[in-house]
Protein backbone atom coordinates (compact mmCIF):
# COMPACT_ATOMS: atom_id res chain seq x y z
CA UNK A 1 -37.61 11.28 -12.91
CA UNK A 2 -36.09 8.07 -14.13
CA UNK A 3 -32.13 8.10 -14.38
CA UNK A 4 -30.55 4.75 -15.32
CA UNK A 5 -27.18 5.95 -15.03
CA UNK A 6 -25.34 9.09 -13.17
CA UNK A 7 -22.00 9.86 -13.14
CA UNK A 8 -20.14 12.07 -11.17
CA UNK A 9 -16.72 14.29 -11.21
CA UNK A 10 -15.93 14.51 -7.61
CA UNK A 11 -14.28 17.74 -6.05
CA UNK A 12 -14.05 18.91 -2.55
CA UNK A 13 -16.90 21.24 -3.20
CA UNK A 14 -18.02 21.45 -6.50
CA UNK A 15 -19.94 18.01 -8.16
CA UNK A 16 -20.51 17.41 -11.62
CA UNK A 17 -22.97 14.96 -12.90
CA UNK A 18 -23.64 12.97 -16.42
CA UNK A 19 -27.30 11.69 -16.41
CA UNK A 20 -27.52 8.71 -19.55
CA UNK A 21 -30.89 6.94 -20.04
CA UNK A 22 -30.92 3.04 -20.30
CA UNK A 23 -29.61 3.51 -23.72
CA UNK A 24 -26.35 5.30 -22.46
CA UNK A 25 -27.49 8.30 -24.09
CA UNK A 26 -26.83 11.32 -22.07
CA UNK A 27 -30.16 13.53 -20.80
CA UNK A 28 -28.87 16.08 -18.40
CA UNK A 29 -25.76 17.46 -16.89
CA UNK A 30 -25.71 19.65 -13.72
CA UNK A 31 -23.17 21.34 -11.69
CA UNK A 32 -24.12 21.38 -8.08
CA UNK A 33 -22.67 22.42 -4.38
CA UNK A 34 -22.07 20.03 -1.64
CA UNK A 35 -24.94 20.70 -0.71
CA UNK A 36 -27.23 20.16 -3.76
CA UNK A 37 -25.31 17.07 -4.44
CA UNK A 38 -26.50 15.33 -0.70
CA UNK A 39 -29.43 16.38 -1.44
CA UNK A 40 -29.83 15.46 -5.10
CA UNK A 41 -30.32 11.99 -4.65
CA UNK A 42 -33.21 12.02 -2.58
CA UNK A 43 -36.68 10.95 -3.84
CA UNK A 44 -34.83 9.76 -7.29
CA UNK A 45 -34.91 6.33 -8.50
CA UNK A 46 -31.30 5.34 -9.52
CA UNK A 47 -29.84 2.50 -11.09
CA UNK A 48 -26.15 3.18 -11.34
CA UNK A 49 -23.88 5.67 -9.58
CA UNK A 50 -19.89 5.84 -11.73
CA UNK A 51 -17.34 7.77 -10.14
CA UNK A 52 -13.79 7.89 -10.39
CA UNK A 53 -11.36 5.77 -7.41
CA UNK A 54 -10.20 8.79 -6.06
CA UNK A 55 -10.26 11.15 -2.76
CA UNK A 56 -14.09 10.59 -0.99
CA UNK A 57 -15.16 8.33 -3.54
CA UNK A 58 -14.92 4.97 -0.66
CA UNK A 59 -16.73 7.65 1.47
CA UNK A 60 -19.64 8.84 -1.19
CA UNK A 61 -19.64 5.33 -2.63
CA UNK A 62 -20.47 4.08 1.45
CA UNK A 63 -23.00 6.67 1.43
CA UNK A 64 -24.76 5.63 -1.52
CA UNK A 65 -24.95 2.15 -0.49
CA UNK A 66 -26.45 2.97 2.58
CA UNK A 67 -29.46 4.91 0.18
CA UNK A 68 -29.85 1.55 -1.87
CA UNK A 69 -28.14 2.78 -4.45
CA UNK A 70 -25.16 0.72 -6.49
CA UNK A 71 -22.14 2.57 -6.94
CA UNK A 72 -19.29 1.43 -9.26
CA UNK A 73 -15.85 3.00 -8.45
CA UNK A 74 -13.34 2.92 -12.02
CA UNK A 75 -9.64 3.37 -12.00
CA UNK A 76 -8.55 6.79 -12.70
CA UNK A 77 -5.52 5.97 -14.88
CA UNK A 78 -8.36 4.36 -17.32
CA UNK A 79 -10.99 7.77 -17.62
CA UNK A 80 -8.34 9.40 -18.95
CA UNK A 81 -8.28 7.72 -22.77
CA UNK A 82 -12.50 8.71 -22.64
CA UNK A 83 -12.14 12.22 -22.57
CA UNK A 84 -12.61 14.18 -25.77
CA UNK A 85 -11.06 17.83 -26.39
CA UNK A 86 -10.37 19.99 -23.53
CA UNK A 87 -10.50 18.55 -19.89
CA UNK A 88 -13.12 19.87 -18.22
CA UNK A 89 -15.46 18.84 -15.21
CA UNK A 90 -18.47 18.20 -17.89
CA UNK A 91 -15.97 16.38 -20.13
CA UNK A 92 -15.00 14.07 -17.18
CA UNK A 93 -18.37 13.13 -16.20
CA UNK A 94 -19.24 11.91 -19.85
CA UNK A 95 -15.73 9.83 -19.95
CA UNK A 96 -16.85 8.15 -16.84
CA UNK A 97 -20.46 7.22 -18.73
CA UNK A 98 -18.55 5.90 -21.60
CA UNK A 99 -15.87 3.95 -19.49
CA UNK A 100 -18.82 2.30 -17.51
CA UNK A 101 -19.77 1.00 -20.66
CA UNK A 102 -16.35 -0.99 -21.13
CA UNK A 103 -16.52 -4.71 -19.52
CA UNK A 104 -13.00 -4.97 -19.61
CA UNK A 105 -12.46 -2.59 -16.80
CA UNK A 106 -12.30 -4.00 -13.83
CA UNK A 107 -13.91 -1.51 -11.20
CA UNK A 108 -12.75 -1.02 -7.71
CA UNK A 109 -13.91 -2.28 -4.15
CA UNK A 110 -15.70 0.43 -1.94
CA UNK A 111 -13.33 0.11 1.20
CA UNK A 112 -15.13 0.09 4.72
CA UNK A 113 -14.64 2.18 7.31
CA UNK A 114 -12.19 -0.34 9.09
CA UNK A 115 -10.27 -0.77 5.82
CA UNK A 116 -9.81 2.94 5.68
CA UNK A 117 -8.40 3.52 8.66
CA UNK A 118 -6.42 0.83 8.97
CA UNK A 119 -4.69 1.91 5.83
CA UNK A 120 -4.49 5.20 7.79
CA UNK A 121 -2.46 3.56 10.50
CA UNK A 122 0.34 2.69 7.65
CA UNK A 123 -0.08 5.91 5.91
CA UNK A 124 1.21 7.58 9.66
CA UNK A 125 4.26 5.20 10.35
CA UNK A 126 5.20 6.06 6.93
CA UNK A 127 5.04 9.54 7.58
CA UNK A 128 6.73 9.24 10.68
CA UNK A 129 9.86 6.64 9.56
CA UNK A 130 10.25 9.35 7.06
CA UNK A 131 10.67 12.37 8.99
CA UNK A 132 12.84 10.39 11.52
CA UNK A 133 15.28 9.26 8.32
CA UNK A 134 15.28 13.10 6.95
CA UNK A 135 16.10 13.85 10.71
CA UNK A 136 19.08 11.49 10.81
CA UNK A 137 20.32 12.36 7.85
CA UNK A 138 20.15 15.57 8.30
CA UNK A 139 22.38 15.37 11.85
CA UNK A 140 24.31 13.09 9.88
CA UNK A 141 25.28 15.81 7.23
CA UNK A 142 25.92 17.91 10.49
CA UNK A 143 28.45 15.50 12.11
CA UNK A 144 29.93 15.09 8.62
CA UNK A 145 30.93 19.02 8.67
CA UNK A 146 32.69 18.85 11.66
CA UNK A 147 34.62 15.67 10.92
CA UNK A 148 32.83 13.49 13.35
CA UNK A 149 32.73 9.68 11.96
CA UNK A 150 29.43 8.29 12.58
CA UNK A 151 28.77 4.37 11.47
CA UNK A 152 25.96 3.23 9.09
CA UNK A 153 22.58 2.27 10.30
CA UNK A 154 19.71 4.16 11.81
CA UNK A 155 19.87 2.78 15.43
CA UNK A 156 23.90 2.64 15.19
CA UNK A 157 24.08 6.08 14.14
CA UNK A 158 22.02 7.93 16.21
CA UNK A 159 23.15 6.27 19.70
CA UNK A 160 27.18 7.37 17.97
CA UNK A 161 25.91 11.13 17.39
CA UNK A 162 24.48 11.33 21.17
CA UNK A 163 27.41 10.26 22.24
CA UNK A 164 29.09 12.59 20.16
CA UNK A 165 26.92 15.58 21.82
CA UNK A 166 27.11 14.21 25.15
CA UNK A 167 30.73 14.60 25.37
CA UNK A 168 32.27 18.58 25.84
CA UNK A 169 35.52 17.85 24.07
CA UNK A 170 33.95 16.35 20.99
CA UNK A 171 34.02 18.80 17.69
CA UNK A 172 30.62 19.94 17.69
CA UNK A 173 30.55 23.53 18.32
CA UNK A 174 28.49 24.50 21.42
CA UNK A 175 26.39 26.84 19.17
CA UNK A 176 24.85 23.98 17.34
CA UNK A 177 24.94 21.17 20.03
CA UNK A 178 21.47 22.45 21.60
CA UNK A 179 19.82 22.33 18.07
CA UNK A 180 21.24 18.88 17.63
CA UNK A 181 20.47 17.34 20.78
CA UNK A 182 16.48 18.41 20.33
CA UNK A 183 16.69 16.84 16.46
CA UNK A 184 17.79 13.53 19.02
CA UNK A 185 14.93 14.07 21.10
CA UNK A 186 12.58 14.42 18.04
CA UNK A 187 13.69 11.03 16.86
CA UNK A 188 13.68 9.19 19.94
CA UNK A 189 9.55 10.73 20.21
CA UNK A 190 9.28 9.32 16.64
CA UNK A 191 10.54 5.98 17.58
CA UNK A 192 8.51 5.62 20.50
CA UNK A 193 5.14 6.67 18.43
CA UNK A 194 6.19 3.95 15.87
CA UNK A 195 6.94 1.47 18.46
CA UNK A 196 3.00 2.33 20.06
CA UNK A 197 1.46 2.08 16.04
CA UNK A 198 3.28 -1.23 15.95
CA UNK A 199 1.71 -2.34 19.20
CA UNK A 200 -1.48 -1.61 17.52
CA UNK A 201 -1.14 -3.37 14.23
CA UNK A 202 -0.13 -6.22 16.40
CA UNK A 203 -3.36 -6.52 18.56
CA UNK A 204 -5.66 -5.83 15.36
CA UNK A 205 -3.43 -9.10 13.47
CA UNK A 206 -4.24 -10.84 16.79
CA UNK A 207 -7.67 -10.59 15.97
CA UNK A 208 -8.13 -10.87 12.43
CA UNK A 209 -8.44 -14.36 10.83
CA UNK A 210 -7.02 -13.09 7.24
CA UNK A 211 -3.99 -11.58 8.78
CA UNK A 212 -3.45 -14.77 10.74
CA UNK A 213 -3.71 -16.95 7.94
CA UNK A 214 -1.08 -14.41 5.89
CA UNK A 215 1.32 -14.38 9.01
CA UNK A 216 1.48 -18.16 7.89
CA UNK A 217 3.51 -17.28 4.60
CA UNK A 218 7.25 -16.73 4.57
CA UNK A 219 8.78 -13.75 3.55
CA UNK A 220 4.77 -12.10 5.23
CA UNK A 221 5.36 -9.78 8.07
CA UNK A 222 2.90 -7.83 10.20
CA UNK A 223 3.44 -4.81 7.88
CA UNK A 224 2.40 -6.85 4.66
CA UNK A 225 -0.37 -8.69 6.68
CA UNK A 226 -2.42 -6.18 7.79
CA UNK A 227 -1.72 -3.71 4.93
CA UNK A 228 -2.76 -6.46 2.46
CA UNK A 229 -5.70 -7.05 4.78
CA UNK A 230 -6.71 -2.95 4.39
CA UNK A 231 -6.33 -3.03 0.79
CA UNK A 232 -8.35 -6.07 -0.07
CA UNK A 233 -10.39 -6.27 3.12
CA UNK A 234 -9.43 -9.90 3.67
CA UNK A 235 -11.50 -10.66 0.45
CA UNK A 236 -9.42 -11.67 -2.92
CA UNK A 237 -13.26 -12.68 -4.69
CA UNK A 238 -13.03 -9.94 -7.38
CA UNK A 239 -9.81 -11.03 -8.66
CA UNK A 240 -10.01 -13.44 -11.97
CA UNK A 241 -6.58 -15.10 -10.87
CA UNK A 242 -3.90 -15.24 -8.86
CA UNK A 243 -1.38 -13.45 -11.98
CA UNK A 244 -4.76 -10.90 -12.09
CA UNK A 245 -4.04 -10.05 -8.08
CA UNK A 246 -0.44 -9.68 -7.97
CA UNK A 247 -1.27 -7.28 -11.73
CA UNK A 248 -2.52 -5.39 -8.87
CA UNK A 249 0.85 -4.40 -7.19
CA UNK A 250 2.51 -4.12 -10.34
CA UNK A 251 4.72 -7.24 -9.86
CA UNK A 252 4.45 -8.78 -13.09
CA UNK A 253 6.65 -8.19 -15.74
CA UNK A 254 5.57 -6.14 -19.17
CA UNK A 255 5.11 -8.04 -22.31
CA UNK A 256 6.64 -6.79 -26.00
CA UNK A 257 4.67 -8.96 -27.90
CA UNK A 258 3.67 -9.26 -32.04
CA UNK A 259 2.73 -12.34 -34.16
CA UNK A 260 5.07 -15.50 -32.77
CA UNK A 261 7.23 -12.62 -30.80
CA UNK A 262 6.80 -12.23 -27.35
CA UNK A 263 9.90 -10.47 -24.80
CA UNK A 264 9.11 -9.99 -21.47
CA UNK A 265 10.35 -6.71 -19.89
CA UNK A 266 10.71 -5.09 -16.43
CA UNK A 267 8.01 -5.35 -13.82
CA UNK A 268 5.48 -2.83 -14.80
CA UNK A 269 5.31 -0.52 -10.92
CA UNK A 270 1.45 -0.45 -11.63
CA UNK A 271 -0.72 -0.36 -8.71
CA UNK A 272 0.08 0.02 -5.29
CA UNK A 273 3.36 1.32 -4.46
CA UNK A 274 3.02 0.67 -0.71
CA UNK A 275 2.12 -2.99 -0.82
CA UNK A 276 4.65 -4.16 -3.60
CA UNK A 277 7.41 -2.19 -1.56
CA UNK A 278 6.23 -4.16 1.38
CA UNK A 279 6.31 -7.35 -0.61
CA UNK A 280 9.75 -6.90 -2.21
CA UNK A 281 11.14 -6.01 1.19
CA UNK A 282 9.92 -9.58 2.59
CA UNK A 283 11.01 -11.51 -0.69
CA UNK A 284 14.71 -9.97 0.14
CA UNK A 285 14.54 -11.41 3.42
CA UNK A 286 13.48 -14.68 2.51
CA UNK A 287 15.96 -14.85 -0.19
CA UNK A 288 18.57 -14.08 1.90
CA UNK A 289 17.47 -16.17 4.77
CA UNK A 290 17.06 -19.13 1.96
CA UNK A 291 20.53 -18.53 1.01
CA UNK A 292 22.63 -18.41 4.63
CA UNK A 293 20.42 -22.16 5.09
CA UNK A 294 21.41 -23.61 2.16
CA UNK A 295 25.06 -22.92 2.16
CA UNK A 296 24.59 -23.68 5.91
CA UNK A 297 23.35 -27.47 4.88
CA UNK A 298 19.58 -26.81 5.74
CA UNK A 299 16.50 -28.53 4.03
CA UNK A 300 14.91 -26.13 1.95
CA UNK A 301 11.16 -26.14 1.65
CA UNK A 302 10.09 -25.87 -1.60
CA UNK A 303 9.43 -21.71 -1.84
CA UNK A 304 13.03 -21.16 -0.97
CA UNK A 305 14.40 -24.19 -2.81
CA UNK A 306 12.95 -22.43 -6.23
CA UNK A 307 13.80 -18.92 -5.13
CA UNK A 308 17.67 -19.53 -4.42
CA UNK A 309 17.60 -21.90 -8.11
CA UNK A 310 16.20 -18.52 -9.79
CA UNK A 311 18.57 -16.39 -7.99
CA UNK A 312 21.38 -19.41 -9.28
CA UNK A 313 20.60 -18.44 -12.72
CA UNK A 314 20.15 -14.27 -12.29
CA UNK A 315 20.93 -11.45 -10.51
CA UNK A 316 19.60 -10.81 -7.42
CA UNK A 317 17.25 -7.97 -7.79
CA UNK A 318 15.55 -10.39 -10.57
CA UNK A 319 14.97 -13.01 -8.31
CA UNK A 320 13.28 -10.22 -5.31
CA UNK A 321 10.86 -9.50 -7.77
CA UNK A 322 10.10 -12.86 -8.94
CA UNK A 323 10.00 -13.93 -5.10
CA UNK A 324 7.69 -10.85 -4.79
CA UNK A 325 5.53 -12.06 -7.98
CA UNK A 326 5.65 -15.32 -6.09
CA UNK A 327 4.40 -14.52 -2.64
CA UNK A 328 1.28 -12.20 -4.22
CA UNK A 329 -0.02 -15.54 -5.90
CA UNK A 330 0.55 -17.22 -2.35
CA UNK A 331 -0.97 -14.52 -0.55
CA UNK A 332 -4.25 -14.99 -3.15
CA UNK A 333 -4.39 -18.42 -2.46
CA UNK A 334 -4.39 -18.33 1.06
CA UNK A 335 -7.08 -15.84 1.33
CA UNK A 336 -8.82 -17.48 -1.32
CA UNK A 337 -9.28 -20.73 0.26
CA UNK A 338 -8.93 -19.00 3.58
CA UNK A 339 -6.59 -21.81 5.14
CA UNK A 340 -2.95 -21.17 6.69
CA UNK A 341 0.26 -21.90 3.83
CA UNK A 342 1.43 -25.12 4.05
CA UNK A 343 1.82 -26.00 7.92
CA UNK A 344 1.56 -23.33 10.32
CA UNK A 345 5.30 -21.56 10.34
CA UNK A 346 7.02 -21.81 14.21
CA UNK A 347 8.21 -18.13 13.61
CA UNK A 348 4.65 -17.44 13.15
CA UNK A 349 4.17 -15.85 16.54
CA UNK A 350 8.04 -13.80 16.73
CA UNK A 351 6.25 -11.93 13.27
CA UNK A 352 3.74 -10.51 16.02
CA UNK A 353 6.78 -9.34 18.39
CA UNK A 354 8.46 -6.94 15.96
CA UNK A 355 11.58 -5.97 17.98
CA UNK A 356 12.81 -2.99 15.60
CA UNK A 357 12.21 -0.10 17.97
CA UNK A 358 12.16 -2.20 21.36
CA UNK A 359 14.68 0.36 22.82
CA UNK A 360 12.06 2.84 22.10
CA UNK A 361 9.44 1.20 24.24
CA UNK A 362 11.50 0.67 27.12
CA UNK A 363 13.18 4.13 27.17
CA UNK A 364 9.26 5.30 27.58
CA UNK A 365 8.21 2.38 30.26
């Protein structure tokens, strides 16, 4: 059997496949197991594999490589508009046939193994800085009720509430003080599994060319480095442009546009949430850090000389996200020509010595 194209509606253990002939028309559906489907593909010559960018796909889409067989991965936000009637595992597979067919679509990268897990690595500190802040927060609230005082800031606040429980005549009733001092354990333990992650991020920048080359760019952290790194594997080839790649994070703005009218809007929040978080959390920094130097007297290099004249002329959150847009394009060109921004930045190497939960890693040394 000859099958040009076959597409198939993933599941965790139920596969649906489209089979179209070279003229797109579709042949043969099937519904198979887990099973079936590993073993469907043996013995069959292929010439196109579609499936939708979601959970497994990197991992099928590895697996068919490795049987010679091209896979193309499509967005999932873009199947949607190819489905006709009812939504159904058969109707999926067909949309992903007829979206193949659309050149505008842009598909998307099979990740490696490396990339995967590396994005696994920021997927867990996320996890973690999130349970420590609902932990704080929560013996915040506590302190709160019993008219205990407690300062802003993470670090600041929890070394104030274990003081607070270490001394008898403070107003925490003994009943709770046992429960509160374990919520203080759980969030030192968080810290110090951060702190460890961090270490490891670190040594993998070390050794990665992209992420060195990234670490170059102001307002580029080890966070955004070697998260940008997972996400595009150190390669920005598949991107048209520069204003195509930072698309990607959702950074540009949206366009209102008819005849000789065009408005520009909000930044659409299209793409990857983690990455253009990441980004607009280093273009605050730099803005700020731009601003202290110039009202300090400081030469301005050019990226913070335009980024405090647009934040002259707007607010502030407009300028973060045009510093944002800003520092995607820069982070495309560096990996595109795969050469460091501008001269090599003297902070370069403090980026690689994060000192946000330093405490942390002594308290466990």
């Amino acid at each position: 059997m000859h099958a040009t194209t076959v597409a198939v509606d993933l599941a965790k253990s139920v596969f649906q496949i489209a089979i179209a002939d070279g003229n797109w028309k579709l042949v043969e559906q099937q519904r198979l197991t887990r099973h079936q489907f590993e073993r469907w593909f043996q013995n069959r010559s292929i010439g196109l594999v579609v499936m939708e960018a979601c959970g497994s796909a990197h991992h099928w889409g590895r697996w068919l490589n490795r049987l010679g067989i091209p896979v193309k991965l499509l967005p999932a936000a873009y199947i949607r508009a190819y489905v006709k009637r009812n939504k159904t595992d058969a109707a999926d597979a067909c949309a992903l046939l007829e979206a193949a067919r659309c050149a505008d679509i842009v598909p998307v990268q099979v990740k490696s193994l490396e990339q995967q897990a590396l994005q696994g690595l920021h997927r867990v500190r996320s996890r973690w800085m999130s349970t420590r802040t609902s932990r704080i927060n929560t013996l915040r609230g506590f302190c709160r009720e019993f008219g205990q005082v407690i300062p802003q800031g993470a670090r600041t606040g929890v070394e104030a509430m274990s003081r607070a429980l270490a001394d008898p005549h403070s107003a925490v009733p003994e009943l709770i003080r046992g429960s509160m001092k374990l919520l203080v354990e759980e969030i030192r333990l968080l810290e110090q599994r951060i702190a460890q992650l961090e270490q490891e991020l670190t040594t993998l920048a070390r050794q990665s060319p992209a992420c060195t080359q990234l670490l170059s760019i102001p307002g580029i952290g080890l966070l955004t480095a070697t998260a940008m790194v997972a996400a595009t594997g150190g390669q920005v080839s598949h991107f048209k442009d520069a204003r195509h790649f930072a698309s990607w994070f959702g950074l540009p703005p949206k366009e209102f546009s008819s005849g000789n009218s065009r408005k520009l809007g909000r930044i659409s929040k299209k793409g990857d949430r983690y990455l253009r978080m990441l980004l607009t959390h280093g273009a605050r920094a730099l803005l700020r850090a731009a601003e202290l130097g110039r009202r300090a007297g400081r030469t301005l290099d050019g990226l913070r000389t335009w980024a405090t004249e647009v934040q002259a002329r707007t607010h502030h959150n407009k300028a973060a996200c045009a510093l944002a847009n800003k520092l995607a394009r820069v982070c495309y060109a560096v990996l595109r020509d795969q050469v460091p921004y501008g001269h090599p930045q003297p902070r370069q190497e403090k980026k690689l010595s994060r000192t946000a939960f330093a405490i942390a890693i002594a308290i466990a040394g």
